[in-house]
C-alpha atoms as a PDB file:
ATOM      1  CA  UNK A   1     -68.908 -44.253  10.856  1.00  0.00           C
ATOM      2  CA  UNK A   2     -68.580 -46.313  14.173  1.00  0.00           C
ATOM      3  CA  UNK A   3     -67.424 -45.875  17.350  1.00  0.00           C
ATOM      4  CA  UNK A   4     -64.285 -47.769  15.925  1.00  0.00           C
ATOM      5  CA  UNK A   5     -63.690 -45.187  12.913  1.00  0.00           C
ATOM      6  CA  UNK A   6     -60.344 -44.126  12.833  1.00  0.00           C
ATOM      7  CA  UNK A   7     -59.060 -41.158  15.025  1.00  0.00           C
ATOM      8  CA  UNK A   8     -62.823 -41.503  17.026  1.00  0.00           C
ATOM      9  CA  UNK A   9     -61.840 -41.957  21.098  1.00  0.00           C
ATOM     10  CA  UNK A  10     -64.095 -42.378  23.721  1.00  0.00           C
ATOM     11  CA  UNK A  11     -63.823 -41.605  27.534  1.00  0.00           C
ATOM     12  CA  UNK A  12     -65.950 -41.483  30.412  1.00  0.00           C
ATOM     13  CA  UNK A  13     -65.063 -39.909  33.969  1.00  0.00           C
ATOM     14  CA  UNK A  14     -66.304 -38.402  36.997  1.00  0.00           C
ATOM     15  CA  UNK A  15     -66.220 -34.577  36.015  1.00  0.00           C
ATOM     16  CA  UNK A  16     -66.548 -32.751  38.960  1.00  0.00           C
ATOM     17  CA  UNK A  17     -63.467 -30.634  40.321  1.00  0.00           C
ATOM     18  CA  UNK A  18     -64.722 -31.096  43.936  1.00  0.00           C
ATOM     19  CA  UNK A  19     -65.309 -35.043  43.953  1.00  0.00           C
ATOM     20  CA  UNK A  20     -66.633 -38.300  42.338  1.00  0.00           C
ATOM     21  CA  UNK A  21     -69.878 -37.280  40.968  1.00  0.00           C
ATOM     22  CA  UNK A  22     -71.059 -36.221  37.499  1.00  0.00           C
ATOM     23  CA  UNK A  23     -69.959 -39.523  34.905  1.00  0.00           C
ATOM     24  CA  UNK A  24     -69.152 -37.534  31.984  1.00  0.00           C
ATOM     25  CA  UNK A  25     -68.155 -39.309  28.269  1.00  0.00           C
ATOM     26  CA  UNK A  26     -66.809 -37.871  26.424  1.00  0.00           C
ATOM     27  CA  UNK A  27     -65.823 -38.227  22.380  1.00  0.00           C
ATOM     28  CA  UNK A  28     -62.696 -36.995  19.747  1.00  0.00           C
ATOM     29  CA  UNK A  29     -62.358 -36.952  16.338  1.00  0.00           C
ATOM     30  CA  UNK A  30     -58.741 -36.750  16.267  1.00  0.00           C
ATOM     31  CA  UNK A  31     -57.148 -39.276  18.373  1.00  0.00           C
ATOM     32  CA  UNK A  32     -57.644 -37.552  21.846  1.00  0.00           C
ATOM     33  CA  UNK A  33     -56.193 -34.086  20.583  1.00  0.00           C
ATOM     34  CA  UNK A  34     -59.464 -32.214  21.537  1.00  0.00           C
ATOM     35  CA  UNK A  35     -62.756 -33.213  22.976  1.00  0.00           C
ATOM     36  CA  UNK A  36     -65.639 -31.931  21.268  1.00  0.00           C
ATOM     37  CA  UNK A  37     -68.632 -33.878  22.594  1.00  0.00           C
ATOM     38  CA  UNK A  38     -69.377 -34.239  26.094  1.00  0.00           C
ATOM     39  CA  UNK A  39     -72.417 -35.412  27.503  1.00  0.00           C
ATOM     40  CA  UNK A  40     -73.506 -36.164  31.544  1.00  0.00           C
ATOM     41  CA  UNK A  41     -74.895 -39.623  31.960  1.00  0.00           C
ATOM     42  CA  UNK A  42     -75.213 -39.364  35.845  1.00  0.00           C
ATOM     43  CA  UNK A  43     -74.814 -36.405  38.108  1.00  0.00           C
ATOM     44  CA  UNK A  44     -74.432 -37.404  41.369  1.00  0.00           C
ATOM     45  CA  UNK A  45     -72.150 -39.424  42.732  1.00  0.00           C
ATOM     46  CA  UNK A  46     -69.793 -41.645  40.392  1.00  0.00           C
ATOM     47  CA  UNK A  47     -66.772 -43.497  40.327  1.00  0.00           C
ATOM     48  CA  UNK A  48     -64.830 -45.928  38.033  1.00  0.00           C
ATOM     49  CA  UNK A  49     -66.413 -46.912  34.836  1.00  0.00           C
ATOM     50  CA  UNK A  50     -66.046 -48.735  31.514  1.00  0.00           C
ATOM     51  CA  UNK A  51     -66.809 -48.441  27.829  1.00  0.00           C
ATOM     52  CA  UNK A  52     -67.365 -50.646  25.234  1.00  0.00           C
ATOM     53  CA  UNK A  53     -68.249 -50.694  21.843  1.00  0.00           C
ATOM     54  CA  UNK A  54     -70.908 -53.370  21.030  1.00  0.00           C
ATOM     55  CA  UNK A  55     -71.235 -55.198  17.930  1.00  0.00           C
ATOM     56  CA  UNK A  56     -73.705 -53.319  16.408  1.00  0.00           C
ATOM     57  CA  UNK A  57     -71.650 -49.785  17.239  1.00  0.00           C
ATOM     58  CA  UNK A  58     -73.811 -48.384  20.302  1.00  0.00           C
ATOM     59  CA  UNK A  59     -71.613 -47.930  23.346  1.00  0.00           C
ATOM     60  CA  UNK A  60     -72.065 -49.807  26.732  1.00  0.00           C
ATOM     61  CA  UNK A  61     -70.545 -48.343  29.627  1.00  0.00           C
ATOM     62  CA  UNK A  62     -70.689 -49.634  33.202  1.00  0.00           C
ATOM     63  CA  UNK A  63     -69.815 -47.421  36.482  1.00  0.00           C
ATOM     64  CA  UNK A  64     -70.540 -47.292  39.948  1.00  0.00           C
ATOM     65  CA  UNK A  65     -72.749 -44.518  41.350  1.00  0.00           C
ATOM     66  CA  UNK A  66     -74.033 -43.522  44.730  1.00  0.00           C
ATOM     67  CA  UNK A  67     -70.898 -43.802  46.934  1.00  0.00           C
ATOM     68  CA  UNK A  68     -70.190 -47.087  45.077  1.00  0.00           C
ATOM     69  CA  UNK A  69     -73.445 -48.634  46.908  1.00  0.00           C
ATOM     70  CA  UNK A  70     -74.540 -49.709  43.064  1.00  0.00           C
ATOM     71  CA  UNK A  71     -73.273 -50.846  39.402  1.00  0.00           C
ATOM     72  CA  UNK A  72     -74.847 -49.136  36.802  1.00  0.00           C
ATOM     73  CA  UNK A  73     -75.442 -50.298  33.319  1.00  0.00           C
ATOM     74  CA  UNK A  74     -76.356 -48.386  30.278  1.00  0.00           C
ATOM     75  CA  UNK A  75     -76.208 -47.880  26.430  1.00  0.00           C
ATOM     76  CA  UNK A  76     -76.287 -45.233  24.265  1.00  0.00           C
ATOM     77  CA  UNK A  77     -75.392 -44.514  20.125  1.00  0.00           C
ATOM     78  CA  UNK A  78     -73.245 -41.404  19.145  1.00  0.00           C
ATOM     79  CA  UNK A  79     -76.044 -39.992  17.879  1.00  0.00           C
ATOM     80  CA  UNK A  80     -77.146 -39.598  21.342  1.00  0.00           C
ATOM     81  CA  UNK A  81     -74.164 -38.480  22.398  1.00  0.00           C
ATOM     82  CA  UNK A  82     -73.894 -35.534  19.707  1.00  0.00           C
ATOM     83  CA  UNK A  83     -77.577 -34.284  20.560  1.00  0.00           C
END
């Protein structure tokens, strides 16, 4: 399955309850009803971000980091995500 498959969502935030830091995604299997999966991509500081799902079904996401001094690109496969 893809990133695309059917009930599979995707999100990605700053997780911290005390500020913009620690870009989280995180992934459901059943349209957003629970989320399973989480993983940290960067754990300082972080702000507004965006996924994508790229033709060959890794994810891109892009998100500012270090009080919004720099624009981050990265990519990753579920598979990552799940480990």
């Amino acid at each position: 399955r893809t990133a695309t498959s059917k009930g599979r969502m995707l999100f990605a935030n700053p997780a911290s309850t005390t500020g913009r830091e620690k870009m989280t995604v995180r992934l459901s299997s059943d349209d957003g009803r629970t989320w399973s999966t989480s993983k940290l991509i960067y754990g300082e500081s972080a702000a507004y971000s965006c996924l994508a799902v790229l033709p060959d079904g890794r994810v891109a996401i892009v998100y500012e980091r270090d009080g919004t001094t720099r624009i981050t690109f990265s990519i990753f496969t579920l598979r990552w995500l799940r480990e």
